[in-house]
N, C-alpha and C. Protein backbone atom coordinates (compact mmCIF):
# COMPACT_ATOMS: atom_id res chain seq x y z
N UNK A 1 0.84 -1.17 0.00
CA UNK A 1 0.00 0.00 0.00
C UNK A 1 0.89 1.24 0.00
N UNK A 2 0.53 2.04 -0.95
CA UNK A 2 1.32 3.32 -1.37
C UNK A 2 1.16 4.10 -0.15
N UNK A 3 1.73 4.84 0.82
CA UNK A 3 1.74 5.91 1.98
C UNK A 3 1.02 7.10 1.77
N UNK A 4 1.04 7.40 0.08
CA UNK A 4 0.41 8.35 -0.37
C UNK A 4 -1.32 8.38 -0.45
N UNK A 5 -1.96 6.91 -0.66
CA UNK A 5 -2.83 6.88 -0.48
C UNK A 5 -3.85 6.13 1.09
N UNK A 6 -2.96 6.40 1.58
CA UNK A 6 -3.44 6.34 2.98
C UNK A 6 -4.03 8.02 3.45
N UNK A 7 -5.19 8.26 3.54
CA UNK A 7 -5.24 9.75 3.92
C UNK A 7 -4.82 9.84 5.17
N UNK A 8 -4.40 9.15 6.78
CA UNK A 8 -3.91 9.94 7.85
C UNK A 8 -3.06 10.12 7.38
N UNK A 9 -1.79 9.23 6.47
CA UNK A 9 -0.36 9.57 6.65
C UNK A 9 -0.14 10.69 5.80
N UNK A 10 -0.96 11.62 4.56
CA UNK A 10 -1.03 12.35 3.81
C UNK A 10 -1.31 13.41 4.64
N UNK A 11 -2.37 13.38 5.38
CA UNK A 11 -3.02 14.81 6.13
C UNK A 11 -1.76 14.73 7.02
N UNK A 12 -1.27 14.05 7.88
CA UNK A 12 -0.19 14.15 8.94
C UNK A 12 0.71 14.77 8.07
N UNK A 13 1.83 14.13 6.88
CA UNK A 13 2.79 14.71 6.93
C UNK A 13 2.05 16.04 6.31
N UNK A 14 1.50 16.57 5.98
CA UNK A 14 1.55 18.08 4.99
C UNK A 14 1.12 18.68 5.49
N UNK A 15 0.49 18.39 6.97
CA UNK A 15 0.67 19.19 8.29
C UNK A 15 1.41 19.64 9.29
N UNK A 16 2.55 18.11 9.39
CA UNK A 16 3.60 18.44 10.49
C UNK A 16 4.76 18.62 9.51
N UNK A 17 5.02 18.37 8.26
CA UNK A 17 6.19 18.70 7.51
C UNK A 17 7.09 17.90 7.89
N UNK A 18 7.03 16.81 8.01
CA UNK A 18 8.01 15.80 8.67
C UNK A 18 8.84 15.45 7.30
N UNK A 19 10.27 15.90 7.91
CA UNK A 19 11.01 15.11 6.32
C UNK A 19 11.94 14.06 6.94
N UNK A 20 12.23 13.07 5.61
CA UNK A 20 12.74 12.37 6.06
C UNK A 20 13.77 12.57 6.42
N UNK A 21 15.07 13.33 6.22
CA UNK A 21 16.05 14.05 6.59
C UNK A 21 16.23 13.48 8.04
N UNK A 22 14.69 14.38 8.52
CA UNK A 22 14.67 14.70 10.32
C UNK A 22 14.71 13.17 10.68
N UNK A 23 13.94 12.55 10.18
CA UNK A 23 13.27 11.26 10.82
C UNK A 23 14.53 10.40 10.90
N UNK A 24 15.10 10.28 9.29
CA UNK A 24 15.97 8.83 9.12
C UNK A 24 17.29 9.25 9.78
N UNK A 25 17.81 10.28 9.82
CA UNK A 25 19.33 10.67 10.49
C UNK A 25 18.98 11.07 12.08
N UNK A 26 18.20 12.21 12.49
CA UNK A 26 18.15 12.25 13.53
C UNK A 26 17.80 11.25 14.81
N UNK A 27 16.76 11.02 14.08
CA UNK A 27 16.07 9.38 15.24
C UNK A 27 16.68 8.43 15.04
N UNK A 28 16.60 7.89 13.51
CA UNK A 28 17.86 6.51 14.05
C UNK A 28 18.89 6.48 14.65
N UNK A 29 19.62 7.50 14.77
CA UNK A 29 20.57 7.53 15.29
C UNK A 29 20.56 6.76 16.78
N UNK A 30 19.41 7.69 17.63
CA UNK A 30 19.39 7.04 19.07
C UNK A 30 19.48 5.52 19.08
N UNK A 31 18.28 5.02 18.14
CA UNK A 31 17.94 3.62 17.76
C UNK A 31 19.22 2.65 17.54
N UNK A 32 20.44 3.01 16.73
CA UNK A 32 21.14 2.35 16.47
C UNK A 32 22.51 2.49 17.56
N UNK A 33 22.53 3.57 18.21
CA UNK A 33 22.71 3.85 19.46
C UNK A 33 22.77 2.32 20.61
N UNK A 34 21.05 2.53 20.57
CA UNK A 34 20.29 1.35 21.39
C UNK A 34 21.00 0.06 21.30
N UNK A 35 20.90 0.13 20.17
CA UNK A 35 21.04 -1.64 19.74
C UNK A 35 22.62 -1.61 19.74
N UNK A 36 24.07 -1.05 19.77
CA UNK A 36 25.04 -1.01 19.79
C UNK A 36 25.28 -1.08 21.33
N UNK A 37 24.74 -0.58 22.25
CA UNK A 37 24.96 -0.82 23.57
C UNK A 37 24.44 -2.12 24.14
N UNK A 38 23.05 -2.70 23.28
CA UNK A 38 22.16 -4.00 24.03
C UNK A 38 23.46 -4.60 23.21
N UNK A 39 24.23 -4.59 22.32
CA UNK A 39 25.06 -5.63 22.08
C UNK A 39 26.48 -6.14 22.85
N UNK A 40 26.77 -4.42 23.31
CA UNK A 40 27.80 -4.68 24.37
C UNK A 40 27.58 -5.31 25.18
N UNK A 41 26.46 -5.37 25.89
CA UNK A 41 26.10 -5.72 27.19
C UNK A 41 26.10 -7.24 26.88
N UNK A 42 25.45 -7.76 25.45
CA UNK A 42 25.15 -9.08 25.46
C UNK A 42 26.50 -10.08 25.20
N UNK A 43 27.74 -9.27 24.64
CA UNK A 43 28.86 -9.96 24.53
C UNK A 43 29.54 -9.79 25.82
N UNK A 44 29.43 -9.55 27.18
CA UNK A 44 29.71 -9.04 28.21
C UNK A 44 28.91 -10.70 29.09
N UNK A 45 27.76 -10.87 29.07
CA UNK A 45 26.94 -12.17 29.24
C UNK A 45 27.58 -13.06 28.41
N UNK A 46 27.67 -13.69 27.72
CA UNK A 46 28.62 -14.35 26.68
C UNK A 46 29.50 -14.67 26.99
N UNK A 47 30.55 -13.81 27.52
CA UNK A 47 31.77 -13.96 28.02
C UNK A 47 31.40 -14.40 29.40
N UNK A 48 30.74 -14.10 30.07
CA UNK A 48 30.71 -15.02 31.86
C UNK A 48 29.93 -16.25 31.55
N UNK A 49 29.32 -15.99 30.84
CA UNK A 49 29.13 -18.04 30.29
C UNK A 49 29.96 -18.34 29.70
N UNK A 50 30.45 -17.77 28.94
CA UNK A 50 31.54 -18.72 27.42
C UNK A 50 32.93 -18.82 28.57
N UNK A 51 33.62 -18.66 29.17
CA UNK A 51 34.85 -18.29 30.14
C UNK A 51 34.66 -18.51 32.00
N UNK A 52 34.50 -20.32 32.01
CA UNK A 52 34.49 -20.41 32.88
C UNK A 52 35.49 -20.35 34.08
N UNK A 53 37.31 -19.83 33.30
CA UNK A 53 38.24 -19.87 34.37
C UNK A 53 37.94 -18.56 35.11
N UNK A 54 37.65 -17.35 34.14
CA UNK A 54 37.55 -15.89 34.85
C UNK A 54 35.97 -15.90 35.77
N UNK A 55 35.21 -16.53 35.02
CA UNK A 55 34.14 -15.70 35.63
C UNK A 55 32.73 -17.67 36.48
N UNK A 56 32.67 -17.50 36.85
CA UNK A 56 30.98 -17.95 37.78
C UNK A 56 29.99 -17.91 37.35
N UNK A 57 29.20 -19.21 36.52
CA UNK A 57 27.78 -19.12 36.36
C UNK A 57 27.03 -17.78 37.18
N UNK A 58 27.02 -18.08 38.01
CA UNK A 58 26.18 -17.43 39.44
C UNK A 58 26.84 -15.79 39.56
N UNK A 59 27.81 -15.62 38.52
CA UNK A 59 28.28 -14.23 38.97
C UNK A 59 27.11 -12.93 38.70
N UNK A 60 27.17 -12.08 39.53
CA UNK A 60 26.48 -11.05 38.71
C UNK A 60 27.11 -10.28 37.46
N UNK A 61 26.29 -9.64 36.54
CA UNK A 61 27.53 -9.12 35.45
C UNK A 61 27.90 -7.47 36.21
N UNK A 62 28.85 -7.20 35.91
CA UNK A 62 29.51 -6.30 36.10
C UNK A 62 28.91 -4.95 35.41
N UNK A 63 28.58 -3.26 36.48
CA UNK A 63 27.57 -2.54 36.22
C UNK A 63 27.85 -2.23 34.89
N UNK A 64 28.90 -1.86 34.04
CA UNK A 64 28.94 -0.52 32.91
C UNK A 64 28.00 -1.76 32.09
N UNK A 65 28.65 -2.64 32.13
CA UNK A 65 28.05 -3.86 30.73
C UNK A 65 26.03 -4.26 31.00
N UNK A 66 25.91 -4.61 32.06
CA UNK A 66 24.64 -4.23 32.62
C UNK A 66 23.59 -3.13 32.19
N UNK A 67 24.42 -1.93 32.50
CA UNK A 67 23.89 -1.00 32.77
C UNK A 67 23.63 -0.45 31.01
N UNK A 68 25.11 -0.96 29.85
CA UNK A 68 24.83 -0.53 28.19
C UNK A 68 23.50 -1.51 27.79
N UNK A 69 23.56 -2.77 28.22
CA UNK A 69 22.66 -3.68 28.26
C UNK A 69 20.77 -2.92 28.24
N UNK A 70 20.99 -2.57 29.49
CA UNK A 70 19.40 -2.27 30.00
C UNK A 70 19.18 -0.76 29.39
N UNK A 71 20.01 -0.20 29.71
CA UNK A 71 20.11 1.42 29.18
C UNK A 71 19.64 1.01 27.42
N UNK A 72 20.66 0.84 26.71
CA UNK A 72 20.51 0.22 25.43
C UNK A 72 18.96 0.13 24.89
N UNK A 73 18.19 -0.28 25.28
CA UNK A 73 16.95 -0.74 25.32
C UNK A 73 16.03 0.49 25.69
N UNK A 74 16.08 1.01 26.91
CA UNK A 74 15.11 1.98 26.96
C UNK A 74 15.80 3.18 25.78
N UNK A 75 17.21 3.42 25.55
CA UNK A 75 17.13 4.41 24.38
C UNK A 75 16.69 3.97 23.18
N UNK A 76 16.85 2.78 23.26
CA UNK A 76 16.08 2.32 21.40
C UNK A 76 14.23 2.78 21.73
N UNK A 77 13.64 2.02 23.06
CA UNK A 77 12.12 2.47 23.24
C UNK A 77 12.43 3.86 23.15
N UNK A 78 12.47 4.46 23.62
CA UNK A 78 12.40 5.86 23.48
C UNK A 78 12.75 6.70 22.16
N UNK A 79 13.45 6.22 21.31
CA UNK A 79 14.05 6.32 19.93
C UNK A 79 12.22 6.54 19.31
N UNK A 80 12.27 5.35 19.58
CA UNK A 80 10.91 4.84 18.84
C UNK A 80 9.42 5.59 19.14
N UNK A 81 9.10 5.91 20.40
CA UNK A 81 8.71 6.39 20.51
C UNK A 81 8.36 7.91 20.21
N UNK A 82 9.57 8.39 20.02
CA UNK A 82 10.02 10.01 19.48
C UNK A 82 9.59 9.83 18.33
N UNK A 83 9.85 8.62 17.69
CA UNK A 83 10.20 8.42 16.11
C UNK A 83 8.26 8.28 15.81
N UNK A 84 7.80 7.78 16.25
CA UNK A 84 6.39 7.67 16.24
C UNK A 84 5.51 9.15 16.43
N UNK A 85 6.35 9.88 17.52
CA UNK A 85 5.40 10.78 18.06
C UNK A 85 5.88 12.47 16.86
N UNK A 86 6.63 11.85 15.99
CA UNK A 86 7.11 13.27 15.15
C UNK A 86 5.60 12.72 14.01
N UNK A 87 5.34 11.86 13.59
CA UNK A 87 5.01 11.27 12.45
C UNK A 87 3.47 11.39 12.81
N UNK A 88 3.35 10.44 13.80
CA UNK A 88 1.92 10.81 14.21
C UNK A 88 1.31 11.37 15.23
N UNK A 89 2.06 12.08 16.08
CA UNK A 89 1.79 13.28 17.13
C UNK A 89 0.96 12.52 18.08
N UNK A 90 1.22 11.46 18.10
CA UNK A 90 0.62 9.99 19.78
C UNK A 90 1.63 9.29 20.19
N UNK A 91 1.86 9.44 21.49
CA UNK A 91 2.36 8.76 21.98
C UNK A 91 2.23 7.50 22.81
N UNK A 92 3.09 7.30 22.97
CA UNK A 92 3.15 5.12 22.89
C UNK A 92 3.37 5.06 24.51
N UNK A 93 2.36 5.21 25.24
CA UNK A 93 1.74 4.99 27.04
C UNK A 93 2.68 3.28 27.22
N UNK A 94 2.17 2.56 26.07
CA UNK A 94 2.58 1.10 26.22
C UNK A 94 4.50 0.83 26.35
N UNK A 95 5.09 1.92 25.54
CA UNK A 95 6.53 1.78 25.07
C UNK A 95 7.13 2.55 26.62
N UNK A 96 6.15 3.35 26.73
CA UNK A 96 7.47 4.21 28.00
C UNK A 96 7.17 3.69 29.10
N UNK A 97 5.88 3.12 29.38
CA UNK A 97 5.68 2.09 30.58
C UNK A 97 7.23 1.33 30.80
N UNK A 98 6.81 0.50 29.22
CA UNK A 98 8.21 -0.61 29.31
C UNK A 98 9.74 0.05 29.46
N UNK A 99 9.72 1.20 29.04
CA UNK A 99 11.30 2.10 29.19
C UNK A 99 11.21 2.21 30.80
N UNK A 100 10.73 2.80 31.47
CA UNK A 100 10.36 3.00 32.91
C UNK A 100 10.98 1.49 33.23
N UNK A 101 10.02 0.71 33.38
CA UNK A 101 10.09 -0.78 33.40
C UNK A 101 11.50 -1.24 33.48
N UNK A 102 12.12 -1.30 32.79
CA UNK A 102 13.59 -1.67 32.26
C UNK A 102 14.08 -0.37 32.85
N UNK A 103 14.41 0.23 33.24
CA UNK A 103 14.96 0.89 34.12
C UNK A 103 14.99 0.54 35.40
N UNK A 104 13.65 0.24 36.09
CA UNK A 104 13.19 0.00 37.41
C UNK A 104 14.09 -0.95 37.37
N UNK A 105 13.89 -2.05 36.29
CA UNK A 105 14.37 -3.43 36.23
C UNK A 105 15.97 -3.29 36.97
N UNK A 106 17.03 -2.47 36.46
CA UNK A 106 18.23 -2.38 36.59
C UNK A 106 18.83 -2.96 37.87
N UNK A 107 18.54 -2.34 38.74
CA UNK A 107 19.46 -2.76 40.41
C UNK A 107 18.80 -4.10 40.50
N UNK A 108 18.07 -4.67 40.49
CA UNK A 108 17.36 -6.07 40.50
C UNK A 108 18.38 -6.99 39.75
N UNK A 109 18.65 -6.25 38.46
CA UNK A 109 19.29 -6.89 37.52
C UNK A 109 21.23 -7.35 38.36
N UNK A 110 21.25 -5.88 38.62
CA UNK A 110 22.41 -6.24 39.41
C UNK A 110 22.93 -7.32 40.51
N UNK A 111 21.84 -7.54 40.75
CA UNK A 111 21.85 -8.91 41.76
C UNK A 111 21.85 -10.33 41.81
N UNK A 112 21.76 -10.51 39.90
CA UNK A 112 21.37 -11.92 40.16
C UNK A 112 22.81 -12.21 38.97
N UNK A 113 22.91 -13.63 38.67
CA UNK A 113 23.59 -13.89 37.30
C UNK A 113 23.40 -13.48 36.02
N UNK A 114 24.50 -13.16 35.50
CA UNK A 114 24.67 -12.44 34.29
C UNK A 114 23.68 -13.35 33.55
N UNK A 115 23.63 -14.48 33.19
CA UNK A 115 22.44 -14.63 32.29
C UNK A 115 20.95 -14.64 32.73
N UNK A 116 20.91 -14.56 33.88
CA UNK A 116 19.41 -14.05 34.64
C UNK A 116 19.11 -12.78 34.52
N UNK A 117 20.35 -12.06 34.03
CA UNK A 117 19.95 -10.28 34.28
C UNK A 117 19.18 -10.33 32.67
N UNK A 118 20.27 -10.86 31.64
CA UNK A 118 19.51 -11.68 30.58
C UNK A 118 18.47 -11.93 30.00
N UNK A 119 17.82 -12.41 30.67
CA UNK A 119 16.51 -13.09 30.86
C UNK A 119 15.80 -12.67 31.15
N UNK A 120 15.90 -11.79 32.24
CA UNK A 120 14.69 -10.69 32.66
C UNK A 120 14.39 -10.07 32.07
N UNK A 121 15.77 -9.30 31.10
CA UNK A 121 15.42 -8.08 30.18
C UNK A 121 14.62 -8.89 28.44
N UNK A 122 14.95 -10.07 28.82
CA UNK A 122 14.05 -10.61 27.21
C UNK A 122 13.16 -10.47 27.64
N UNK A 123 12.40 -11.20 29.27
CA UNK A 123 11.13 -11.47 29.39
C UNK A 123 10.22 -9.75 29.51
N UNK A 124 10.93 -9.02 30.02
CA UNK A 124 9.90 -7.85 29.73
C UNK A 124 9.65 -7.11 28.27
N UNK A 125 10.99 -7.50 27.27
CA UNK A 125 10.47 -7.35 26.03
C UNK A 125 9.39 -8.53 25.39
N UNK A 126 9.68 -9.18 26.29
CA UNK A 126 8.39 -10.27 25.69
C UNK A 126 7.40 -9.70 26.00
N UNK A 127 7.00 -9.61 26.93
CA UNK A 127 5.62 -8.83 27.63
C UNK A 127 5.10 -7.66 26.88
N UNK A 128 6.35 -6.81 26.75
CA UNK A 128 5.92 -5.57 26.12
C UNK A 128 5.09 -6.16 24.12
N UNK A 129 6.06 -7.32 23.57
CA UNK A 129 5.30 -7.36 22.53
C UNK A 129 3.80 -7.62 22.38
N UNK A 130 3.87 -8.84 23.30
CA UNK A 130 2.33 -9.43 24.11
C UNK A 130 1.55 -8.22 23.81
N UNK A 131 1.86 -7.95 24.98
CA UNK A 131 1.01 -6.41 25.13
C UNK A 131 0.50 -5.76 23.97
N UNK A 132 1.57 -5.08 23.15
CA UNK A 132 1.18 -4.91 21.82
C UNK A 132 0.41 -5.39 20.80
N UNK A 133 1.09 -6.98 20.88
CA UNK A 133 0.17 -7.77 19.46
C UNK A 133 -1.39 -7.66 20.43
N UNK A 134 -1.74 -7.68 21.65
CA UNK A 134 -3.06 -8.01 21.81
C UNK A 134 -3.73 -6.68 21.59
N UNK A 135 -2.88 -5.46 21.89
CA UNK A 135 -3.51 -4.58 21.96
C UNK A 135 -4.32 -3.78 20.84
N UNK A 136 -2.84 -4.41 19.67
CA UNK A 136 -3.09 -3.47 18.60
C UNK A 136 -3.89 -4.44 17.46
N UNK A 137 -4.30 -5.97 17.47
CA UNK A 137 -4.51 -6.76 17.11
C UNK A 137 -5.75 -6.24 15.92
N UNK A 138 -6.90 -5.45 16.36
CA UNK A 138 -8.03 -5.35 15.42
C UNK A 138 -7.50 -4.36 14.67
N UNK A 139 -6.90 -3.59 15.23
CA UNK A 139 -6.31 -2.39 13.87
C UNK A 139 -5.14 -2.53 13.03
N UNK A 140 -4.39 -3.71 13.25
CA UNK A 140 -3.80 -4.56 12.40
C UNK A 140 -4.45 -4.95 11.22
N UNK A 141 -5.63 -5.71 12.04
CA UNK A 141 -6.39 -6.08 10.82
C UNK A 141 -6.99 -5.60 10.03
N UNK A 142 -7.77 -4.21 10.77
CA UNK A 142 -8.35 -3.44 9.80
C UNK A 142 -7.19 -2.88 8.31
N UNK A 143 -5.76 -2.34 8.69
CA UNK A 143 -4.56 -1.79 8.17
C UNK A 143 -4.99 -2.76 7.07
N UNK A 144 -4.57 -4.35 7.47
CA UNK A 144 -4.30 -5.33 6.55
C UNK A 144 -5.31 -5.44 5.52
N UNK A 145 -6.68 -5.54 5.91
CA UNK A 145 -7.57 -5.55 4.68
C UNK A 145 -8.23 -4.60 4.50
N UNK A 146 -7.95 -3.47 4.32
CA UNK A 146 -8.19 -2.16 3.98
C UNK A 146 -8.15 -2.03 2.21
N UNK A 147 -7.37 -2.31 1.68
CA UNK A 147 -7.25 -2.89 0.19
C UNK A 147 -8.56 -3.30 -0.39
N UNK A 148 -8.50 -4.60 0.56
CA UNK A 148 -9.25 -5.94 0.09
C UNK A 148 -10.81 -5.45 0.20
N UNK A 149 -11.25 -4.28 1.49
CA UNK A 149 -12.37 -3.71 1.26
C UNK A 149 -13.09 -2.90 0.39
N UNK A 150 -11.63 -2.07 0.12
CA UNK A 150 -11.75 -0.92 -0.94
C UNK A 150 -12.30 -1.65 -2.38
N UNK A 151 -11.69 -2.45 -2.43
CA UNK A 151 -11.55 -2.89 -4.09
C UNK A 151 -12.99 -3.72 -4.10
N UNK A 152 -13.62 -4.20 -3.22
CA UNK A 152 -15.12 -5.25 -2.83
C UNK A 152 -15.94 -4.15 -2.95
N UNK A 153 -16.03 -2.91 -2.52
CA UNK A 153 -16.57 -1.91 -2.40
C UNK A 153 -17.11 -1.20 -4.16
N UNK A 154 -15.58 -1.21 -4.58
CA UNK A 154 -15.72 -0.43 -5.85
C UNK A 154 -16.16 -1.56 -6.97
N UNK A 155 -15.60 -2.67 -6.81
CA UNK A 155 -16.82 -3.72 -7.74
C UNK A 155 -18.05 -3.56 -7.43
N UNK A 156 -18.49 -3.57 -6.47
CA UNK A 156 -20.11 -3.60 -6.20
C UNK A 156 -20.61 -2.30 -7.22
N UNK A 157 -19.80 -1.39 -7.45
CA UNK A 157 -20.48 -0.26 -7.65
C UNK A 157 -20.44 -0.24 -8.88
């Protein structure tokens, strides 16, 4: 489906003037940001499993790697969220919950084994998708066969 013939995304941009300029350099940036730190953190876990002379199943991971880890994540949510709220001027209640969330998460995280800190931080991105696919589930669908109505519509006629 062409963007052009979607009328919110037409009335939005030639209202807010959103170019891509702003969108693809400025915001990704944080985003790729995000995901360059969740990677530090995850080769940081890796290494206290993969290297059992230095480090202890049971160790906790060590804060900076932790902390690019969890941090990592709420700047990509938040990326995204910005990145959403230039385009369509709503913001995502569901995304900064989970940024909050994963923050709260942190000192908790500090306490247990590096692949438990791990684990926690998948399982609340799990949750957060949950959340999403149920939430956003009928207007998915509507998005999806929006086409398929149009075109049933204009045969009839």
């Amino acid at each position: 489906m062409s963007t052009t013939k979607h009328p919110r995304i037409q009335a939005v941009s030639e209202d807010a003037r959103v170019t891509p300029i702003e969108l693809y350099s400025y915001l990704h940036l944080p985003m790729i940001a995000g995901i360059v730190l969740v990677a530090l953190g995850m080769e940081h876990v890796l290494e206290y499993v993969g290297d059992a002379s230095h480090h202890d199943l049971g160790d906790p991971l060590a804060m900076l790697p932790l902390a690019a880890m969890y941090c990592g994540v709420a700047i990509y949510l938040l990326a995204q969220v910005a990145f959403k709220f230039r385009i369509w001027r709503t913001l995502s209640k569901v995304r900064l919950t989970a940024t909050a969330a994963t923050l709260i998460l942190l000192p908790l995280a500090a306490q247990i084994p590096a692949l438990g800190a791990l684990g926690l931080l998948t399982a609340s991105m799990v949750a957060l998708i949950t959340i999403e696919a149920v939430t956003y589930s009928e207007l998915r669908e509507r998005v999806r066969h929006e086409d398929e109505n149009a075109e049933e519509t204009a045969s009839m006629v």
